[in-house]
C-alpha atoms as a PDB file:
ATOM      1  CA  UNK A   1     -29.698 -13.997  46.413  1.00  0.00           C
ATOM      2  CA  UNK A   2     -26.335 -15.803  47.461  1.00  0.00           C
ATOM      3  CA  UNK A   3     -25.483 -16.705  43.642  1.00  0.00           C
ATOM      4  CA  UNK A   4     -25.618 -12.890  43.057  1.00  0.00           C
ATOM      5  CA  UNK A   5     -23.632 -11.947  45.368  1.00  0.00           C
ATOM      6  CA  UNK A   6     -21.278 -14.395  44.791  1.00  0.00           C
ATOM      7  CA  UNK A   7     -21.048 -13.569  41.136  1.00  0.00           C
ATOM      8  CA  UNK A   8     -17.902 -11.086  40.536  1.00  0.00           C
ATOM      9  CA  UNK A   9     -18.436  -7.975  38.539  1.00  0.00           C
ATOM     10  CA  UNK A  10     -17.570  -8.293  34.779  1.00  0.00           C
ATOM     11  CA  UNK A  11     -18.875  -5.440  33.930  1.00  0.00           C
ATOM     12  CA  UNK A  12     -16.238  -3.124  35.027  1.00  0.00           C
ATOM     13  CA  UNK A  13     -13.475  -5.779  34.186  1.00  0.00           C
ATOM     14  CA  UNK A  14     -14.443  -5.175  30.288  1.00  0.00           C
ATOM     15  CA  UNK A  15     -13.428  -1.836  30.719  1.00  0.00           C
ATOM     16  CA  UNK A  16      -9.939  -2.762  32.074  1.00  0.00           C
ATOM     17  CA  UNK A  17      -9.895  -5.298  29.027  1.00  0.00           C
ATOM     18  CA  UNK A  18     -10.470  -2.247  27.025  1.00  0.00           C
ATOM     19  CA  UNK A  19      -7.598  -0.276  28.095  1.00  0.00           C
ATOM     20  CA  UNK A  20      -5.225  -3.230  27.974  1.00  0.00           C
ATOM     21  CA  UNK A  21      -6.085  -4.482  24.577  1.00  0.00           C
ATOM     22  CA  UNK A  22      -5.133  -0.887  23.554  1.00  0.00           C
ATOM     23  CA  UNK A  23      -2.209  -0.563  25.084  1.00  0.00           C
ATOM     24  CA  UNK A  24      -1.041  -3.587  23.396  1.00  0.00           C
ATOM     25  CA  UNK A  25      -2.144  -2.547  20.232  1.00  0.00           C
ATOM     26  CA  UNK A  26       0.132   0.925  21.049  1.00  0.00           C
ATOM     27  CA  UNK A  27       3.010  -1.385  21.621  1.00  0.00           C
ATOM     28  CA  UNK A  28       2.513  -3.535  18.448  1.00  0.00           C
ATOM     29  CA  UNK A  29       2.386  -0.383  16.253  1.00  0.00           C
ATOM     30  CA  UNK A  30       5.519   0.776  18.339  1.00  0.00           C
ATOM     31  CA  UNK A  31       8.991  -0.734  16.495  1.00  0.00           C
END
């Protein structure tokens, strides 16, 4: 049960990787 614990979540990271990759997608379409 250690392992698990010890695991970080990812699952709410992928959300944060969400909102970056569109922000930088904003910012490439920007001039």
């Amino acid at each position: 049960m250690s392992a698990l614990q010890q695991r970080p979540e990812r699952i709410p990271d992928l959300r944060s990787v969400s909102e970056i990759s569109f922000h930088i997608l904003t910012s490439r379409v920007a001039p």
